[in-house]
Protein backbone atom coordinates (compact mmCIF):
# COMPACT_ATOMS: atom_id res chain seq x y z
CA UNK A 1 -12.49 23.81 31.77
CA UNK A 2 -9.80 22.29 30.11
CA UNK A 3 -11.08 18.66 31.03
CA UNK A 4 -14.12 19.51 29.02
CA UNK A 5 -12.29 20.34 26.08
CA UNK A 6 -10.52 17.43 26.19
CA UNK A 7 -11.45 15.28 23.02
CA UNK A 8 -11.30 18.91 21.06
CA UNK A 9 -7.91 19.48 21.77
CA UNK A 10 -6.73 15.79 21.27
CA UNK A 11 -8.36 16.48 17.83
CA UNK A 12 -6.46 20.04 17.49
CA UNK A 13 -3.08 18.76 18.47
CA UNK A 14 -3.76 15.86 15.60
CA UNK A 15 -4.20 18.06 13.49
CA UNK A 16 -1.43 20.13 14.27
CA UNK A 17 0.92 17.68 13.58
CA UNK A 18 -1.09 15.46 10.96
CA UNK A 19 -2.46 17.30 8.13
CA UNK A 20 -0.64 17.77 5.21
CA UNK A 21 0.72 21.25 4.57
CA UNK A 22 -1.44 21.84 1.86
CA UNK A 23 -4.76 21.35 4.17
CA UNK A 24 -3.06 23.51 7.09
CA UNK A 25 -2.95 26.61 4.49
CA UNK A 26 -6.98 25.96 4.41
CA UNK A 27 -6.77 28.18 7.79
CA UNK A 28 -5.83 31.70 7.81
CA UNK A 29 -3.23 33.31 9.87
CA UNK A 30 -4.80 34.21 12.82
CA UNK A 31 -6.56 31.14 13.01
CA UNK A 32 -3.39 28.99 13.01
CA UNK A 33 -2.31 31.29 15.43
CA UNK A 34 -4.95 30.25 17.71
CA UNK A 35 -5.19 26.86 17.05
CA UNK A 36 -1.59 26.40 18.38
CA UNK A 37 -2.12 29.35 21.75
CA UNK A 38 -4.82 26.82 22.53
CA UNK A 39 -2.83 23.55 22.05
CA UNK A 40 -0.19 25.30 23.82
CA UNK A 41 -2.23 26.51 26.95
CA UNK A 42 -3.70 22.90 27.55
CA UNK A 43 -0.51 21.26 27.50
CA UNK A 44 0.42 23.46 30.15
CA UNK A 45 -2.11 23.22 31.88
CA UNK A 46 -2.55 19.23 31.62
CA UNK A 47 0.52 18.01 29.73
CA UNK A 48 -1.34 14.29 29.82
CA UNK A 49 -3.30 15.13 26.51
CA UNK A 50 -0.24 14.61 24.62
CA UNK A 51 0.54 11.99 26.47
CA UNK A 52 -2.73 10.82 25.38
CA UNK A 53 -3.04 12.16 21.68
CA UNK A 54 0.35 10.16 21.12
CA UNK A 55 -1.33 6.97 22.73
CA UNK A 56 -4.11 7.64 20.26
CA UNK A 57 -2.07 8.15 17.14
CA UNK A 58 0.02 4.88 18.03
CA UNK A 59 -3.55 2.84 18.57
CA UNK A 60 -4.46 4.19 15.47
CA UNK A 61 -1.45 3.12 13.76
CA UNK A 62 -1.01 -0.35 15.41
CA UNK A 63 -4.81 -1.51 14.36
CA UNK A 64 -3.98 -0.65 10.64
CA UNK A 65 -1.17 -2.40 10.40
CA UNK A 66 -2.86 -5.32 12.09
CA UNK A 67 -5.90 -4.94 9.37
CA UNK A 68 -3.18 -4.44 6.54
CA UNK A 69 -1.56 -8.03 7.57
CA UNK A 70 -4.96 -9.72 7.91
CA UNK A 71 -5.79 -8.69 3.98
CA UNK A 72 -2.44 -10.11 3.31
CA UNK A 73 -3.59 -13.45 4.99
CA UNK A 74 -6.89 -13.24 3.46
CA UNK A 75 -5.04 -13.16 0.02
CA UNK A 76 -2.75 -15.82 0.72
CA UNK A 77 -4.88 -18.41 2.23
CA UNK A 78 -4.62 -20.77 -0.41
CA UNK A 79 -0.61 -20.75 -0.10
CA UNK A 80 -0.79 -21.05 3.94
CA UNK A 81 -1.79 -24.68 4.06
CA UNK A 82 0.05 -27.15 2.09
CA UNK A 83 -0.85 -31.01 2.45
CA UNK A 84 2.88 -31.49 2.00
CA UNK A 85 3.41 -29.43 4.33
CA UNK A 86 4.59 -31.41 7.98
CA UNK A 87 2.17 -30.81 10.99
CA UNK A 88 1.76 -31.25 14.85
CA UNK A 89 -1.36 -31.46 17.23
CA UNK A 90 -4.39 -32.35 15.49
CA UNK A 91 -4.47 -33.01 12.11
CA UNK A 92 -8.18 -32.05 12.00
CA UNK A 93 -8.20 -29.47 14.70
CA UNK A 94 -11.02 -26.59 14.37
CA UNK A 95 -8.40 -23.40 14.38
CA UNK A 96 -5.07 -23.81 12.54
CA UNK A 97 -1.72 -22.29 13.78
CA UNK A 98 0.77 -21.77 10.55
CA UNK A 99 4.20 -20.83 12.40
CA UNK A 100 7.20 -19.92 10.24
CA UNK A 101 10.46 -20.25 11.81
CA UNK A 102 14.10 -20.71 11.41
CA UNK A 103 15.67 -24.05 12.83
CA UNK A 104 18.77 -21.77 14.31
CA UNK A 105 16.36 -18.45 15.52
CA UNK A 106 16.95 -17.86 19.39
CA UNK A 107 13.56 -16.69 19.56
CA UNK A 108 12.02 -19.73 17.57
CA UNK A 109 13.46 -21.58 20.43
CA UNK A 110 12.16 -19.94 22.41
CA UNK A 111 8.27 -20.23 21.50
CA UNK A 112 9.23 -24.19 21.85
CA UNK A 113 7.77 -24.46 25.24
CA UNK A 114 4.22 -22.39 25.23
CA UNK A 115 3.43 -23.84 21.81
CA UNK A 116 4.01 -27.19 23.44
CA UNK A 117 1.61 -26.64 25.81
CA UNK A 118 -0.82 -25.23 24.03
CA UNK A 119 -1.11 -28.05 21.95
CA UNK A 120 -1.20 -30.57 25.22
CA UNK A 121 -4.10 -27.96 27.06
CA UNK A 122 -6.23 -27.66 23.81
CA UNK A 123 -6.48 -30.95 21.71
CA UNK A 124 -8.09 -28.88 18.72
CA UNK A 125 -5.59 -26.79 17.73
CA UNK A 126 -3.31 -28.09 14.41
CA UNK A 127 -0.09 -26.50 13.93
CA UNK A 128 1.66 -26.26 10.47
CA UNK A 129 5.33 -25.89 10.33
CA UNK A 130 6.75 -23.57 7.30
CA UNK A 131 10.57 -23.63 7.20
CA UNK A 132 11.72 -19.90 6.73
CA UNK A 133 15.50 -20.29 6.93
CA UNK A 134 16.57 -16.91 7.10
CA UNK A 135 19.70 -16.77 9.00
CA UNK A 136 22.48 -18.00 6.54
CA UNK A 137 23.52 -21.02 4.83
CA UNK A 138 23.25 -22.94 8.39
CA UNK A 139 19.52 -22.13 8.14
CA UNK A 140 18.93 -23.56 5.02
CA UNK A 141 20.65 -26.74 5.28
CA UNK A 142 19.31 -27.29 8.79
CA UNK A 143 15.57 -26.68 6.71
CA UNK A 144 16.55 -28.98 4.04
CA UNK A 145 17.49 -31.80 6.60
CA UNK A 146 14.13 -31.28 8.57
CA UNK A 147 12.35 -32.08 4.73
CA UNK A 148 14.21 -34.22 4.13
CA UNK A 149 13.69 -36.61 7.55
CA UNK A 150 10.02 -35.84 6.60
CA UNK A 151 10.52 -38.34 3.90
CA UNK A 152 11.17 -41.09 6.49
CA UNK A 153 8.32 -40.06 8.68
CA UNK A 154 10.88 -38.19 11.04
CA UNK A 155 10.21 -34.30 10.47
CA UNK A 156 8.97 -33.98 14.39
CA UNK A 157 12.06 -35.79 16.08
CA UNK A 158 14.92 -34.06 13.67
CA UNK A 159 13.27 -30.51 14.37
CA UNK A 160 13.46 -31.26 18.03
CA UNK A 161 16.67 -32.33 17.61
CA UNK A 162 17.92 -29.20 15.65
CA UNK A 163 16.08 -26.90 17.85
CA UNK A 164 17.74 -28.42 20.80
CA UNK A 165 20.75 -28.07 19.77
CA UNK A 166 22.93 -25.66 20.44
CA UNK A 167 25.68 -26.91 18.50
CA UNK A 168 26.38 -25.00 14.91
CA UNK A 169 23.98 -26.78 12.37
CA UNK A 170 26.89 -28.59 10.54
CA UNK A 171 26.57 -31.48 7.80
CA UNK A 172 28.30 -33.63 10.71
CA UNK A 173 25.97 -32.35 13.12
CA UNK A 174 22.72 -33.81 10.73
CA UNK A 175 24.83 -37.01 10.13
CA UNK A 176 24.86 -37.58 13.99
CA UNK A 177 21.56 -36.58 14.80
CA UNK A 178 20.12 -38.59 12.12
CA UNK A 179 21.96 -41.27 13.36
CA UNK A 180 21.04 -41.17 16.96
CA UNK A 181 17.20 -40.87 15.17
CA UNK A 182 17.60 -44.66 13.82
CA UNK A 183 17.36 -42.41 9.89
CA UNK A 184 18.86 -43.97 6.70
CA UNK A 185 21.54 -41.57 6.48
CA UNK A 186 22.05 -42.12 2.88
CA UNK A 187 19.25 -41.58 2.08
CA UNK A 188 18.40 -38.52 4.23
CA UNK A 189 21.47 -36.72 2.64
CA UNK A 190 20.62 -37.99 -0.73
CA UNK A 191 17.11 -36.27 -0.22
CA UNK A 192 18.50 -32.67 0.92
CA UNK A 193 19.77 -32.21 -2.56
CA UNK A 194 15.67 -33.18 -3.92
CA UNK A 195 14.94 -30.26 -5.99
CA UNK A 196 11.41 -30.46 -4.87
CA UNK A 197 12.48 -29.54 -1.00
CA UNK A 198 14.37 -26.51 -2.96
CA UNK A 199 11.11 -25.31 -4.66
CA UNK A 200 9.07 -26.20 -1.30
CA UNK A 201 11.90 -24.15 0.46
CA UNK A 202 11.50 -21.38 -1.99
CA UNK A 203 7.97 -21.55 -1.79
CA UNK A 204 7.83 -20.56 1.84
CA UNK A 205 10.29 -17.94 1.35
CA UNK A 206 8.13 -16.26 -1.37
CA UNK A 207 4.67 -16.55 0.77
CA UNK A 208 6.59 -15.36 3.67
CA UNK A 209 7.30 -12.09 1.82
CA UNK A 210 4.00 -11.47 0.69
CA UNK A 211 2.80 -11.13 4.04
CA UNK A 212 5.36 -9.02 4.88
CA UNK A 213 7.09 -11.29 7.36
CA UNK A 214 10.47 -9.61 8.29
CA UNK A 215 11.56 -12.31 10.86
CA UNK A 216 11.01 -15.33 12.69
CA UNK A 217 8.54 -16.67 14.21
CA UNK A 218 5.74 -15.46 12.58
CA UNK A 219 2.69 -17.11 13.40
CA UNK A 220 -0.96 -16.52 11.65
CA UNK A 221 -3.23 -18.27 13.68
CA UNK A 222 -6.50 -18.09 11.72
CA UNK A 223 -7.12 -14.78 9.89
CA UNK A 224 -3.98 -12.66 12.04
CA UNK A 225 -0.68 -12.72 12.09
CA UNK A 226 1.62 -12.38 15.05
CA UNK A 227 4.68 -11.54 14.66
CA UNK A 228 7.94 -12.26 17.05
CA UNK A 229 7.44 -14.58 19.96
CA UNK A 230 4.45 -14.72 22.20
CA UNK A 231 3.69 -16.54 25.29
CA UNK A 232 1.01 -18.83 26.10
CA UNK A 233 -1.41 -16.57 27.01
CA UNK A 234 -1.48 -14.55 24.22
CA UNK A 235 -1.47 -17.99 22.21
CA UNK A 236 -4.73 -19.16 23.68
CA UNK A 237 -6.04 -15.56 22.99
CA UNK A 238 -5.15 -15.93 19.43
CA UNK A 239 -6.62 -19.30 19.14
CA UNK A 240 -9.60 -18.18 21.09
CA UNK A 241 -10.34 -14.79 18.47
CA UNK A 242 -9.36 -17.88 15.43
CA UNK A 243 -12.07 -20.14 16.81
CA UNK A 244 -14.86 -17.02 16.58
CA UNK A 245 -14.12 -16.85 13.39
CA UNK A 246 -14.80 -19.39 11.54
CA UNK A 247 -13.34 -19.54 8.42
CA UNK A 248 -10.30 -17.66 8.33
CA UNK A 249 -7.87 -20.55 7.58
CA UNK A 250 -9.29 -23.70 5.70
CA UNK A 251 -9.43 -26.64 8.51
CA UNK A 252 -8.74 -29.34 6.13
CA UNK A 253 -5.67 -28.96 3.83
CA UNK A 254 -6.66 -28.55 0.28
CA UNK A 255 -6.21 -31.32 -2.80
């Protein structure tokens, strides 16, 4: 009998720890009273409807906060692709992966490998880096040397270079690496100091907080965003939903 009841009692025990207080005095005291006698009888009886109700709740939850972020992206979409902004796969693939990450972020590392081979296993995919350094003053000047080796047409092989690294980002440790890179080190330090990598820097920092990124990676891969680390699979899933839906993220950079 209780198995029949089922979706009833789900709704009951939703209610029961849902409403508002002022929409729980809409019942009267007997009813309350048997409102909870019949919550408490089923969970008794089959304790997996709260196991249930909770799964519910935190479904419930989890799709508006993935509907919240994809408004965010919808509002933003003229921020998310920059033509200055330094990219890898194909410049004119059909979905667009914007990932934000931190040059010294474990966990940025650690999306290294997948996104690699996504972009060898699916030649349409275009991936736009936006430098969110986050971590500390390391961050930063590890971002402003990866803009600044952009300048010489070197952004990919310094941000491989940083992210292999697991030496402290130091200003000797971009002197070497840009040296070992065949850069004008001159002129690469003379760049990091450009006020217009500052404002770019800035830039990303402010669009990151609008869509309420709280960490690195974040990647929004056409009109979602993912946030943390994911593996392949759930990369080519993303890409897969992106490509369905056309028109989340512009495929050719504005201007």
């Amino acid at each position: 009998m209780i198995r029949c009841f089922r979706p009833i009692l789900l709704g009951l025990w939703a209610l029961s720890v849902a409403i508002p207080a002022s929409a729980a005095e809409t019942f009267d005291a007997i009813q309350r009273a048997e409102i909870v006698r019949i919550i408490r009888d089923a969970l008794a009886t089959d304790p997996s409807i709260l196991r249930d109700a909770v799964a519910a709740l935190q479904t419930a939850e989890r799709q508006q906060q993935e509907a919240d972020a994809a408004t965010r992206v919808a509002a933003n979409l003229g921020k998310l692709i920059n033509p200055a902004d330094p990219v890898a796969g194909n410049p004119k693939g059909d979905v667009t992966i914007v990932e934000f990450f931190d040059v010294r972020c474990p966990y940025c590392k650690r999306m290294e490998p997948p996104m690699a081979e996504l972009l060898a296993q699916d030649r349409r995919v275009r991936l736009i880096y936006k430098d969110l350094p986050v971590l500390g003053p390391a961050s930063m000047l590890g971002a402003r040397a990866l803009l600044a080796a952009q300048k010489q047409g070197r952004y990919e092989a310094m941000r491989d270079a940083l992210m292999g690294t697991t030496a402290p980002i130091t200003d000797d440790t971009i002197r070497a690496e840009a040296q070992k890179l065949g850069l004008d080190r001159a002129r690469l330090i003379k760049d990091m100091d450009d006020p217009v990598i500052a404002a770019r820097l800035e830039a990303n920092l402010a669009l990151a907080a609008s869509l309420a990124i709280q960490g690195t990676p974040a990647l929004v891969v056409g009109g979602a965003l993912l946030p943390g680390a994911v593996d392949l699979t759930e990369l080519k899933r993303a890409v897969a939903l992106a490509r369905n839906k056309v028109g989340a993220l512009p495929q050719t950079p504005p201007g």
